[in-house]
C-alpha atoms as a PDB file:
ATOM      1  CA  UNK A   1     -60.534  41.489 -19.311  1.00  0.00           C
ATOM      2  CA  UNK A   2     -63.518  39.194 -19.949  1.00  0.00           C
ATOM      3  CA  UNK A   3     -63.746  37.519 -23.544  1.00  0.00           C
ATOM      4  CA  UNK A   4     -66.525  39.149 -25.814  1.00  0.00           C
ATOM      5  CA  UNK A   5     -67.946  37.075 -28.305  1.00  0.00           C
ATOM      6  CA  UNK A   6     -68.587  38.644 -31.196  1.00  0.00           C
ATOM      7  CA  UNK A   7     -72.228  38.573 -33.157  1.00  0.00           C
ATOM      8  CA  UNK A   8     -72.043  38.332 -36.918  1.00  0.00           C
ATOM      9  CA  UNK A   9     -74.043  41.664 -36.331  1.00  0.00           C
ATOM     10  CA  UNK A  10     -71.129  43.347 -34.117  1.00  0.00           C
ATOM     11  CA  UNK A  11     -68.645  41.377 -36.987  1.00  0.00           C
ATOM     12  CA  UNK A  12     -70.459  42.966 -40.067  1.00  0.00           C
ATOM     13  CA  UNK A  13     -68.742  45.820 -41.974  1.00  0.00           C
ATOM     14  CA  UNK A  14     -69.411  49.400 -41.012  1.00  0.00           C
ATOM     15  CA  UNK A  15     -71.928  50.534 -44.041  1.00  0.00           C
ATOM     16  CA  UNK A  16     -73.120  46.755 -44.656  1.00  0.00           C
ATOM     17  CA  UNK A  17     -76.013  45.279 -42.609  1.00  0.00           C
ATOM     18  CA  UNK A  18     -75.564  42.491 -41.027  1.00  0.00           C
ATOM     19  CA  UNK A  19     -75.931  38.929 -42.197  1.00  0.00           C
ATOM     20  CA  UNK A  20     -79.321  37.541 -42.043  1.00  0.00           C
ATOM     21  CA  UNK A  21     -79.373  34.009 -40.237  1.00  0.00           C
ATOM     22  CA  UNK A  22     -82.096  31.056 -40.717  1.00  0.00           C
ATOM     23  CA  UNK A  23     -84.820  30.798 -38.767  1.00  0.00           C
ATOM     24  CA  UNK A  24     -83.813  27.220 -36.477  1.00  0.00           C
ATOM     25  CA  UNK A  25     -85.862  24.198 -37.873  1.00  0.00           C
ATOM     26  CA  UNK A  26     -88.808  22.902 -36.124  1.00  0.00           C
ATOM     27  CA  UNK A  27     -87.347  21.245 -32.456  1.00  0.00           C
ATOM     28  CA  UNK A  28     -84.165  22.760 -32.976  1.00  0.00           C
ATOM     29  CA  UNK A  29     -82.964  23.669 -29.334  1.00  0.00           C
ATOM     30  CA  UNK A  30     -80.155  26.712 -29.144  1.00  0.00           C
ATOM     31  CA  UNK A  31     -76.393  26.170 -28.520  1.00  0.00           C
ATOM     32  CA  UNK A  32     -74.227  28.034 -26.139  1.00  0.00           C
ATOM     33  CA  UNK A  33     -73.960  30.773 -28.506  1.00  0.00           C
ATOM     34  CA  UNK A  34     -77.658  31.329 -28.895  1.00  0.00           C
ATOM     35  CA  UNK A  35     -77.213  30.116 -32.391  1.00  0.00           C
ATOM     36  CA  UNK A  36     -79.278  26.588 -33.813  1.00  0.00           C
ATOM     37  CA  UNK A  37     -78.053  23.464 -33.257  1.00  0.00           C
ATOM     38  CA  UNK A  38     -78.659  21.005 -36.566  1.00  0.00           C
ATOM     39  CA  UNK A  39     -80.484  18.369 -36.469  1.00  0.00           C
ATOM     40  CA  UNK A  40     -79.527  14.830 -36.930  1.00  0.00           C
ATOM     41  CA  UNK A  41     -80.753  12.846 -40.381  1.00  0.00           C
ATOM     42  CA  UNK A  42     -82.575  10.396 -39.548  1.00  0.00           C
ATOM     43  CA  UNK A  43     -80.968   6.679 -39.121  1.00  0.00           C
ATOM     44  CA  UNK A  44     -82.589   5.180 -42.140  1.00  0.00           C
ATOM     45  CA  UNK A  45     -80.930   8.521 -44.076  1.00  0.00           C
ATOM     46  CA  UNK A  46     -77.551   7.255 -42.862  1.00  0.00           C
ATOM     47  CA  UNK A  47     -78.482   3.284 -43.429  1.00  0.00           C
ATOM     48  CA  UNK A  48     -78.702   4.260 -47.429  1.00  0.00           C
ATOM     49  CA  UNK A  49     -75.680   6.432 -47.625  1.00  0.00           C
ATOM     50  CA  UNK A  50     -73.501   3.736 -46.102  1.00  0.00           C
ATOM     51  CA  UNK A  51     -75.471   0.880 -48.488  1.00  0.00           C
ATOM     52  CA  UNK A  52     -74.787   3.153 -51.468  1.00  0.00           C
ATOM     53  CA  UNK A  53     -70.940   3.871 -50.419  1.00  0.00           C
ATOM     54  CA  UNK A  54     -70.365   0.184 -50.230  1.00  0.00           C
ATOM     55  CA  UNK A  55     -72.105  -0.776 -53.582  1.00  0.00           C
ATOM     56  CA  UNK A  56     -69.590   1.520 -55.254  1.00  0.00           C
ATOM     57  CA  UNK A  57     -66.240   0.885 -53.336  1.00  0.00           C
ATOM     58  CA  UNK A  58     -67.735  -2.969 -54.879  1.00  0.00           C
ATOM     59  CA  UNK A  59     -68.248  -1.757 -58.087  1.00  0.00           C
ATOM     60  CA  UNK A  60     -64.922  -0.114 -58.277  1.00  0.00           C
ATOM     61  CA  UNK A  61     -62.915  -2.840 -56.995  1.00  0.00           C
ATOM     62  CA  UNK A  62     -64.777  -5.618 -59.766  1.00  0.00           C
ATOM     63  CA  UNK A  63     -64.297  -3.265 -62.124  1.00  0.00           C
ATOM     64  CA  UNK A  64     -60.323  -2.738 -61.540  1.00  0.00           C
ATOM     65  CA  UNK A  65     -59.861  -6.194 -61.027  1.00  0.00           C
ATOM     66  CA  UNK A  66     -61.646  -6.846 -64.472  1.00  0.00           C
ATOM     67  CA  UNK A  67     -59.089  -4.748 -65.858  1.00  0.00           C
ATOM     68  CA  UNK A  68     -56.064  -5.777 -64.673  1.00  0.00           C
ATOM     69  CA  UNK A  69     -57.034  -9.419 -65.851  1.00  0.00           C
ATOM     70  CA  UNK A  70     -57.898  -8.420 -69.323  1.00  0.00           C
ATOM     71  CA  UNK A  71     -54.526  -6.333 -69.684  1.00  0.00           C
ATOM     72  CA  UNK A  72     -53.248  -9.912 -68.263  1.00  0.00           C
ATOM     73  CA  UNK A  73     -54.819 -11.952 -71.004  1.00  0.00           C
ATOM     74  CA  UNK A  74     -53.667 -12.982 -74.190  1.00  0.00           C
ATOM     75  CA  UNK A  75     -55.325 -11.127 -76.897  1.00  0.00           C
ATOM     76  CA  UNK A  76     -56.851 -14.242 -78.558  1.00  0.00           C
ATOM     77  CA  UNK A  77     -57.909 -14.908 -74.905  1.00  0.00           C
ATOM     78  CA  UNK A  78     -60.047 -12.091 -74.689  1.00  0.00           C
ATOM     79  CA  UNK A  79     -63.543 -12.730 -76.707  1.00  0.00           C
ATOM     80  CA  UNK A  80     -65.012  -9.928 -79.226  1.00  0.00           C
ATOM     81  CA  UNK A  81     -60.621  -9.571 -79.714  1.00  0.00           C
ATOM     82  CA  UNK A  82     -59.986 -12.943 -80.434  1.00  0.00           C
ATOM     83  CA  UNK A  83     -57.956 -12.525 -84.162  1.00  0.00           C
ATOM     84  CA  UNK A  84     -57.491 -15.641 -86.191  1.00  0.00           C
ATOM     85  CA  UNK A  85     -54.697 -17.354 -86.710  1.00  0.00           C
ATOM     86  CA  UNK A  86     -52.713 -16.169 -89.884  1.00  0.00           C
ATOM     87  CA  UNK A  87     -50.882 -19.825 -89.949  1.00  0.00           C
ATOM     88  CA  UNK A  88     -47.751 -19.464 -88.863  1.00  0.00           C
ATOM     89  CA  UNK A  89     -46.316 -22.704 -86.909  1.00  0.00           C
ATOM     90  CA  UNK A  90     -45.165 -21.620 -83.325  1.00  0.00           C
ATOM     91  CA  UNK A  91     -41.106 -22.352 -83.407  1.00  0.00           C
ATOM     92  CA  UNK A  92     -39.108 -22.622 -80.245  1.00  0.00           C
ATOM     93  CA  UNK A  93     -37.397 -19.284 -79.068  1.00  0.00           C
ATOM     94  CA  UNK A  94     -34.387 -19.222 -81.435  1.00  0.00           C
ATOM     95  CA  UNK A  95     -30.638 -18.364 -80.909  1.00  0.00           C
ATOM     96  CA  UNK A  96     -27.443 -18.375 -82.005  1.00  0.00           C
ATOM     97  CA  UNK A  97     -24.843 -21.273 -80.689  1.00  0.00           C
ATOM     98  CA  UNK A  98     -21.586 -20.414 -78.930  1.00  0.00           C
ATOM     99  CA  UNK A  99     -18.681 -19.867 -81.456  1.00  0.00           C
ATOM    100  CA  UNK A 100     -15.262 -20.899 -80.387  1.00  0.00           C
ATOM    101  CA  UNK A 101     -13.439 -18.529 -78.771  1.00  0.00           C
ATOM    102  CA  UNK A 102     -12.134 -15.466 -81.565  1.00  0.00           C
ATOM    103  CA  UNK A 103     -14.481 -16.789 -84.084  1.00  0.00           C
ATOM    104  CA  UNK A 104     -16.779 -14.408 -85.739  1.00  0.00           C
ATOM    105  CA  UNK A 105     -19.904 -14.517 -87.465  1.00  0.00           C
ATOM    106  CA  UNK A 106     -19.826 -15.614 -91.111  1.00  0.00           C
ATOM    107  CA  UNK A 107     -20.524 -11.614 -92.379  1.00  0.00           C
ATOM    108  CA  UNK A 108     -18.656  -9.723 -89.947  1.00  0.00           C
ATOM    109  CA  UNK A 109     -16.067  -7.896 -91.174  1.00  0.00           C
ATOM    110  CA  UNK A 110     -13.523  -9.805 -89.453  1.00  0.00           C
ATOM    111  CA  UNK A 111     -14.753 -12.862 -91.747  1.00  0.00           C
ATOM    112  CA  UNK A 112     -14.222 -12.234 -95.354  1.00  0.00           C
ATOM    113  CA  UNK A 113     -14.200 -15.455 -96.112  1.00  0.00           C
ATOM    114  CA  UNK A 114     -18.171 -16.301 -94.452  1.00  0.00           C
ATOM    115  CA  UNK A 115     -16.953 -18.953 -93.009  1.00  0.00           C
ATOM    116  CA  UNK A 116     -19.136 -20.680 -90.349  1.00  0.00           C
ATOM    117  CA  UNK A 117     -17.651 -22.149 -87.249  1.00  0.00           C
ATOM    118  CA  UNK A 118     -20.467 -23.390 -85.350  1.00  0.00           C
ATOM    119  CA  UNK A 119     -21.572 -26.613 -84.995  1.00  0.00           C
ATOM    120  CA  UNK A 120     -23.728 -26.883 -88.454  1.00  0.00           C
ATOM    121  CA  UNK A 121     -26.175 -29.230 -86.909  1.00  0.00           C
ATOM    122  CA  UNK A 122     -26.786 -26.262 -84.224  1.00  0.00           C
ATOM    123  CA  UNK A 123     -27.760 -23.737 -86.786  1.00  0.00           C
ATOM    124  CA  UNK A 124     -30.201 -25.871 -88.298  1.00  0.00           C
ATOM    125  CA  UNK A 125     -33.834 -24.310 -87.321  1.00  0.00           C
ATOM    126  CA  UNK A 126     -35.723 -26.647 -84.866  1.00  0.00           C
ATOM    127  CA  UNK A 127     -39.366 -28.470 -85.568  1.00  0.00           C
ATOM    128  CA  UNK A 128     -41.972 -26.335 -84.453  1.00  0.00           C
ATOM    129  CA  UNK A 129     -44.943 -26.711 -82.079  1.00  0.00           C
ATOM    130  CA  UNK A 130     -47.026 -30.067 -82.502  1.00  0.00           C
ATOM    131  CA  UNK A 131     -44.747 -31.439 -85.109  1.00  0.00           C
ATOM    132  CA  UNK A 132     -43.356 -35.174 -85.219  1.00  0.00           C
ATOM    133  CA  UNK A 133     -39.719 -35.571 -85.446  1.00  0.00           C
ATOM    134  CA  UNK A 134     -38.445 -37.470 -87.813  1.00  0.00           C
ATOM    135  CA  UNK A 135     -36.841 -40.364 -86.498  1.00  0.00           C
ATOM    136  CA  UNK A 136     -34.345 -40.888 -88.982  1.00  0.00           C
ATOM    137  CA  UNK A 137     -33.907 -37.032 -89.919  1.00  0.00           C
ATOM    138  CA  UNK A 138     -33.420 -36.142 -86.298  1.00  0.00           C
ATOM    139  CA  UNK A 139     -30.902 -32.892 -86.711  1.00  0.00           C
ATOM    140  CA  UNK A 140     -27.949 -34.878 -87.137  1.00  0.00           C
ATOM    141  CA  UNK A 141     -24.876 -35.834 -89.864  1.00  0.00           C
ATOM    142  CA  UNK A 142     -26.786 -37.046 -92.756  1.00  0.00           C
ATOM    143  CA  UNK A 143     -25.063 -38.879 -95.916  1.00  0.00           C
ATOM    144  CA  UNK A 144     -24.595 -37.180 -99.872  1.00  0.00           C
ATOM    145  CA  UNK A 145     -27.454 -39.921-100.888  1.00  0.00           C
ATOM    146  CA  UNK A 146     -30.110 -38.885 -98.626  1.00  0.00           C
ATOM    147  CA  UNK A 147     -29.812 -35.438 -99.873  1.00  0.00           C
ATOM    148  CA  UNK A 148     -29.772 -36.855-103.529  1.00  0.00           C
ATOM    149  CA  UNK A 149     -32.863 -38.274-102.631  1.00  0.00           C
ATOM    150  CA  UNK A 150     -34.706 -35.365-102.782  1.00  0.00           C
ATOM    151  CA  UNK A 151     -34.682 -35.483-106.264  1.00  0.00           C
ATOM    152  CA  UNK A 152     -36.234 -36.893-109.221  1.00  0.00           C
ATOM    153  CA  UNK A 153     -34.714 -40.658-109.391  1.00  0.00           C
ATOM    154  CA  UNK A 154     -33.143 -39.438-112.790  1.00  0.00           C
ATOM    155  CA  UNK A 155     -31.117 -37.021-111.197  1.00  0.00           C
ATOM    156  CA  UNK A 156     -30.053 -38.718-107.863  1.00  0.00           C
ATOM    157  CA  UNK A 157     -26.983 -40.363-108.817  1.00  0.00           C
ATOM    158  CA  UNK A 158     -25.703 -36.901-110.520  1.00  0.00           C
ATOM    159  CA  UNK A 159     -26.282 -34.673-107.706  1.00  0.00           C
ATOM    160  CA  UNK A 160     -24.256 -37.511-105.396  1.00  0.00           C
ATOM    161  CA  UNK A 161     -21.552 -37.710-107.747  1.00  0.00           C
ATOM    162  CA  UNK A 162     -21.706 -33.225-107.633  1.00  0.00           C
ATOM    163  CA  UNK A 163     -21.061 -33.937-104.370  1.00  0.00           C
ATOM    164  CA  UNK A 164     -18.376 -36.432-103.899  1.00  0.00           C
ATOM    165  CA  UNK A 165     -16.447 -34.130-106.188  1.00  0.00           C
ATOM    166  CA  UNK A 166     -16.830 -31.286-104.710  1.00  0.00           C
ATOM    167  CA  UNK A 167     -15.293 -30.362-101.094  1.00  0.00           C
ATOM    168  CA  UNK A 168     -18.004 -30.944 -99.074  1.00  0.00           C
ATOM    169  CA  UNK A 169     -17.823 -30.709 -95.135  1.00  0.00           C
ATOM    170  CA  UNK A 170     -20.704 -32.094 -93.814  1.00  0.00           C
ATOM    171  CA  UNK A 171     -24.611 -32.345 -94.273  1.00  0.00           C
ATOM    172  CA  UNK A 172     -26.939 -31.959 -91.526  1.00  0.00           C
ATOM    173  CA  UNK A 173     -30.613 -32.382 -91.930  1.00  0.00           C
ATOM    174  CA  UNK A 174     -33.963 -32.066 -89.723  1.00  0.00           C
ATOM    175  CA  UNK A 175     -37.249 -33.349 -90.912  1.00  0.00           C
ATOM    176  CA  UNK A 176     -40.632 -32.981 -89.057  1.00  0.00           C
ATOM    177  CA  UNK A 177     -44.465 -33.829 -90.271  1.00  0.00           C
ATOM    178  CA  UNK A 178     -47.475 -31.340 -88.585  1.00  0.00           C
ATOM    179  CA  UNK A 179     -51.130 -32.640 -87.898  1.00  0.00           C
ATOM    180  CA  UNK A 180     -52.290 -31.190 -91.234  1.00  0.00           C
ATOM    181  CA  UNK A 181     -50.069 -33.459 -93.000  1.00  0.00           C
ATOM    182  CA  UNK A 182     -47.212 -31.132 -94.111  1.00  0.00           C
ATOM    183  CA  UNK A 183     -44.230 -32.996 -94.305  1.00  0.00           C
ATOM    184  CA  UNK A 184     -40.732 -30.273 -93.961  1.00  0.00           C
ATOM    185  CA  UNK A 185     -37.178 -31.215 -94.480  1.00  0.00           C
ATOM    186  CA  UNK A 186     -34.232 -28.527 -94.135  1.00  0.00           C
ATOM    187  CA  UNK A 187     -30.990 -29.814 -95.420  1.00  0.00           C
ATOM    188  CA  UNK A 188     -27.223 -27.847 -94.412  1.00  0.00           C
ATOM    189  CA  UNK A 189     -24.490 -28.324 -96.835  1.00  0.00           C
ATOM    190  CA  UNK A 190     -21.470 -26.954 -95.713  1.00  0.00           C
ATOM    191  CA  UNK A 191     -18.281 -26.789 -98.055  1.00  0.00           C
ATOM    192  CA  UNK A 192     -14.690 -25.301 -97.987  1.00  0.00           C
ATOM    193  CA  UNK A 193     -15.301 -22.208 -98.807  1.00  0.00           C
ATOM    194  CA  UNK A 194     -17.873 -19.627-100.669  1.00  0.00           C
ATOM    195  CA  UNK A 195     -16.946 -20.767-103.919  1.00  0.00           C
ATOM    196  CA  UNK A 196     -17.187 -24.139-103.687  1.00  0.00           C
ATOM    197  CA  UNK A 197     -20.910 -23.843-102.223  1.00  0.00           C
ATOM    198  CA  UNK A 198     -21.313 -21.315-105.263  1.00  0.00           C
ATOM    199  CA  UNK A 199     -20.259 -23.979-107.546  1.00  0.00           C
ATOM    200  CA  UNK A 200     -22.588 -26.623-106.416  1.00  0.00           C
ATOM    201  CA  UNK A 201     -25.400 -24.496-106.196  1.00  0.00           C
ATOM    202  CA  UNK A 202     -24.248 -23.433-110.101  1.00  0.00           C
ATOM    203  CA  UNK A 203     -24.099 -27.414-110.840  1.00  0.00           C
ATOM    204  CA  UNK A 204     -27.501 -27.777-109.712  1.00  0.00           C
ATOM    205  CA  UNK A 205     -28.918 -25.101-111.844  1.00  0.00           C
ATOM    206  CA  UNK A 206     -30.708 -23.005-109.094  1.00  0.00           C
ATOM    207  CA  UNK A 207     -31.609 -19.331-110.178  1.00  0.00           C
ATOM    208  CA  UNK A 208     -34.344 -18.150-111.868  1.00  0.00           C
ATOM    209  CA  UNK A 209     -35.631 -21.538-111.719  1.00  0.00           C
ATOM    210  CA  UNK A 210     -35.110 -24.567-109.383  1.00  0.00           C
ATOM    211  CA  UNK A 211     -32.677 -26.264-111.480  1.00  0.00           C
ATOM    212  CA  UNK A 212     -32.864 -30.126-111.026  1.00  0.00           C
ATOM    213  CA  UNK A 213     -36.716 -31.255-110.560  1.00  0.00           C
ATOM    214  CA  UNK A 214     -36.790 -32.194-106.788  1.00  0.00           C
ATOM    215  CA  UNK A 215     -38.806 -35.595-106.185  1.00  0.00           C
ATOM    216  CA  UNK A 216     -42.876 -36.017-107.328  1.00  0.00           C
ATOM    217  CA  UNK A 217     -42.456 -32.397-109.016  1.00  0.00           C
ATOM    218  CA  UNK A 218     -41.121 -32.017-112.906  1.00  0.00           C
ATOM    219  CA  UNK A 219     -41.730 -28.542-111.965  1.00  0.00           C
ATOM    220  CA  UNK A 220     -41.774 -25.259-109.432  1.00  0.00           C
ATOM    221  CA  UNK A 221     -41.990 -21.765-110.443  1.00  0.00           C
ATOM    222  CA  UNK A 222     -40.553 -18.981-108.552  1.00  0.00           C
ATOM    223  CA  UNK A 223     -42.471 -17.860-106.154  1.00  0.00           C
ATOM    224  CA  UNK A 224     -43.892 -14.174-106.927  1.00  0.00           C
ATOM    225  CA  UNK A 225     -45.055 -13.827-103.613  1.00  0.00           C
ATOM    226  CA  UNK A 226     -41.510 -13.743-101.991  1.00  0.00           C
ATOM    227  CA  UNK A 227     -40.492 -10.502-100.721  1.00  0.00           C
ATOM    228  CA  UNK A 228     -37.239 -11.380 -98.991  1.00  0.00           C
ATOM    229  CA  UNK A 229     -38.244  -9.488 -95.406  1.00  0.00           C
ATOM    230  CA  UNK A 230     -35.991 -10.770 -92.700  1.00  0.00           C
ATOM    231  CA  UNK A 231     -33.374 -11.904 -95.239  1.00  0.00           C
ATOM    232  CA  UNK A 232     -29.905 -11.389 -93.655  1.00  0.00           C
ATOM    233  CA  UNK A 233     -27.398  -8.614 -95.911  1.00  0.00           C
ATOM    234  CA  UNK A 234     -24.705 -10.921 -97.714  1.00  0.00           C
ATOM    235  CA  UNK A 235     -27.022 -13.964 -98.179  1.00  0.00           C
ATOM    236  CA  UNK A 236     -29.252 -15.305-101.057  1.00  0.00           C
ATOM    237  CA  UNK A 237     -32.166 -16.725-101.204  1.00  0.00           C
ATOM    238  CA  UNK A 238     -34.247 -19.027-103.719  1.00  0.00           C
ATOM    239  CA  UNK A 239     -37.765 -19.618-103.225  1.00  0.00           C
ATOM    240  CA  UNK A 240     -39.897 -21.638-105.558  1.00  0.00           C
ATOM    241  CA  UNK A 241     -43.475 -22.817-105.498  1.00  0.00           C
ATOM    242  CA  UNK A 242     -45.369 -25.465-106.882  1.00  0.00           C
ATOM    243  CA  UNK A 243     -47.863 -23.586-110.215  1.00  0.00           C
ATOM    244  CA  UNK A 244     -50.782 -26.221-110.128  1.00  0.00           C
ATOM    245  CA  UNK A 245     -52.557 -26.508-106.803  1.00  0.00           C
ATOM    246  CA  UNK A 246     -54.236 -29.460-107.883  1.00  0.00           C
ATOM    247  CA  UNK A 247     -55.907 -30.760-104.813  1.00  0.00           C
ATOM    248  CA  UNK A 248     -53.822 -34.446-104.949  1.00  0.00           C
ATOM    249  CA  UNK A 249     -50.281 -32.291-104.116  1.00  0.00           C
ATOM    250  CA  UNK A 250     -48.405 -29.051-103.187  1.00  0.00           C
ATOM    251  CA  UNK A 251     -44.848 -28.505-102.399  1.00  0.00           C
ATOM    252  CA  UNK A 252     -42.552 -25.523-102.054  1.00  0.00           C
ATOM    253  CA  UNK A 253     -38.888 -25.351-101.696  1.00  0.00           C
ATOM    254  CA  UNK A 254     -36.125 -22.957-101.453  1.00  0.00           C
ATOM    255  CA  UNK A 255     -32.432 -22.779-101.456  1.00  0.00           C
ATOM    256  CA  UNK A 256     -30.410 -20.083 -98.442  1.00  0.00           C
ATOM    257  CA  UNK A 257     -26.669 -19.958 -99.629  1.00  0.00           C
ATOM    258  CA  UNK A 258     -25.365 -17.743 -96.295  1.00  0.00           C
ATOM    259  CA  UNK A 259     -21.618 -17.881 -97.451  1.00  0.00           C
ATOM    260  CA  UNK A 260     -20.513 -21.059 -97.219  1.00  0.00           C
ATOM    261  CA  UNK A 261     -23.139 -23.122 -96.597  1.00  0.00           C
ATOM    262  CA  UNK A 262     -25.867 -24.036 -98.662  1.00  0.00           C
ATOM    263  CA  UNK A 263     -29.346 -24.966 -97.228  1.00  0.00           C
ATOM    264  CA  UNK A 264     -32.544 -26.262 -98.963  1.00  0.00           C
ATOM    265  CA  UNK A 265     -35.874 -26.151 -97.217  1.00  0.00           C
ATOM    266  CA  UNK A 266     -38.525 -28.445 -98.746  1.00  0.00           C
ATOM    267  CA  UNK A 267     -42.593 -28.164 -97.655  1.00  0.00           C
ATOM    268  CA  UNK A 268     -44.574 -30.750 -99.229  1.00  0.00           C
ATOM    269  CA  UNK A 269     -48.532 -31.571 -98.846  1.00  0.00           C
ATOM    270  CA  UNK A 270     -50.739 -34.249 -99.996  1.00  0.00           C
ATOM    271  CA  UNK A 271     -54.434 -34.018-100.416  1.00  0.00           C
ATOM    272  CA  UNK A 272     -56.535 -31.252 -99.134  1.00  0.00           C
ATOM    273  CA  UNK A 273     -55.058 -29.370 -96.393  1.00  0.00           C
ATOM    274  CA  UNK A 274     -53.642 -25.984 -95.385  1.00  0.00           C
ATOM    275  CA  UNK A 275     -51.744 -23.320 -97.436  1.00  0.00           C
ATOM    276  CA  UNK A 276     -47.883 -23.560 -97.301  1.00  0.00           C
ATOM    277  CA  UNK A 277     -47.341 -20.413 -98.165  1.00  0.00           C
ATOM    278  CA  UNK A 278     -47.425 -18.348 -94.689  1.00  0.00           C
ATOM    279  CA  UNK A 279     -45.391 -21.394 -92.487  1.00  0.00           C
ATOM    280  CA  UNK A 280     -42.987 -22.209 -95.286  1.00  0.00           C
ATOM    281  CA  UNK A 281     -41.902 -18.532 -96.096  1.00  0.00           C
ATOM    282  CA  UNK A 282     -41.457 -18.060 -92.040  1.00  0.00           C
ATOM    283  CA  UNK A 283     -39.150 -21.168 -92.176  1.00  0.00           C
ATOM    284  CA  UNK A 284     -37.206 -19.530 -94.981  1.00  0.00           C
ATOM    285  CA  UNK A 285     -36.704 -16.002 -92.920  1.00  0.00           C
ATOM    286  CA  UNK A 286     -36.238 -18.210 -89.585  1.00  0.00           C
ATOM    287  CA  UNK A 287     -33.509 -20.378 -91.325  1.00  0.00           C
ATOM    288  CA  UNK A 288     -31.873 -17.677 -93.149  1.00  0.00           C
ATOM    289  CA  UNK A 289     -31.624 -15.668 -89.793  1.00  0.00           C
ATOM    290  CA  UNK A 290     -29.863 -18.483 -88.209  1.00  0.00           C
ATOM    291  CA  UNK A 291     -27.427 -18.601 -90.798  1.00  0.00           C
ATOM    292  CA  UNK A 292     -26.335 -15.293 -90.708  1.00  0.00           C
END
């Protein structure tokens, strides 16, 4: 049997008339079927679609690549986001040194008696970004008279004589000056044992106040601002600042006893220049952190 092809009229429902086809446009020639055959858009029709298709694949791919190199960028790269800087000093990536082998950490519980047995002059917290090194304060062994110098010349030979009597280990020291002119030294004094870094620190009179007047400065206050964040459980810390920001000087210092070692940390500025406050209480966490 032959193939029938079937109208829409023949393939209409019984009770339903028939679908109604267009008329063929204008110089519209029939198909096989007897049905229209469309007609082609013309070429400049086609020329526009493909210009327009292009313009937008180009579009799209600037405006991907735009964002993948903003989600790239630094923040403070990125203008109209751009924050300001809040003054922190940019420190080296910090970590803890290698303890010999079965030694813990000064507050684990395996340590009651916060001992530390790394290398002391490894735990000391290194300059930051941009600073210069001091060439005699260099992170090494430093002597009981360099840290006496710290202090008020009437007080020097009594905190060296503290020390020669009491069992001190060793004292290492790091000391750096930044482009505004802030000079930082961070002292380590590490003794026998807990008590005998207690005692010292007792001898010196540090608590509520600093105790003996550190060098240029009768006095420091304690510093209100301090809010301990980052402070390791099981140490203590004593932060002082300097009450009259006089223009000509400004200093702030604070003492970290992390069992038994005792550290100071000493900022001091001359003349007009930037506020100690943020970068000295981030050396304070930093250096507490690293002795714990």
């Amino acid at each position: 049997m032959s193939e029938q092809t079937v109208t829409p009229a023949e393939a209409a429902p019984v009770g339903e008339p028939a679908p109604v086809l267009p008329p063929a446009p204008a110089g519209a020639s029939a198909g096989q079927d007897g049905g229209p055959v469309p007609v082609k858009p013309p070429r400049r029709v086609l020329r526009a679609v493909a210009r327009w298709t292009a313009a937008v694949l180009v579009f799209g791919a600037v405006g991907t690549g735009t964002a993948f190199g903003i989600a790239s960028m630094e923040r403070t790269d990125v203008p109209g986001l751009a924050t300001e800087g809040d003054g922190r000093w940019d420190y080296p990536e910090l970590s803890l040194p290698a303890l010999p082998e079965g030694s813990p950490r000064p507050f684990n519980p395996g340590n009651t008696a916060q001992i530390h047995h790394a290398d002391l002059r490894k735990l000391l917290i290194p300059a930051p970004e941009g600073a210069t090194v001091d060439k005699k304060l260099t992170g090494g062994w430093t002597t009981p008279e360099q840290f006496a110098s710290e202090y008020g010349e009437g007080s020097r030979e009594r905190v060296t004589g503290e020390l020669r009597d009491s069992a001190l280990r060793h004292i290492a020291v790091r000391g750096w000056t930044m482009p505004d002119g802030t000079e930082s030294r961070v002292y380590l004094l590490r003794f026998n044992s807990v008590g005998y870094a207690m005692a010292f620190r007792d001898d010196l009179y540090i608590g509520s106040g600093p105790g003996e007047a550190l060098e240029g400065k009768k006095e420091l206050v304690f510093d209100e601002d301090w809010e301990g964040d980052g402070k390791v459980p099981g140490t203590v810390a004593y932060v002082y600042t300097d009450p009259a920001k006089n223009g000509r000087e400004h200093m702030r210092a604070a003492y970290v006893q992390a069992g038994d070692t005792l550290a100071l940390i000493v900022h001091r500025q001359e003349g007009q220049g930037s506020d100690l406050k943020v970068p000295f209480h981030q050396t304070v966490v930093l250096q507490n952190q690293l002795l714990g």
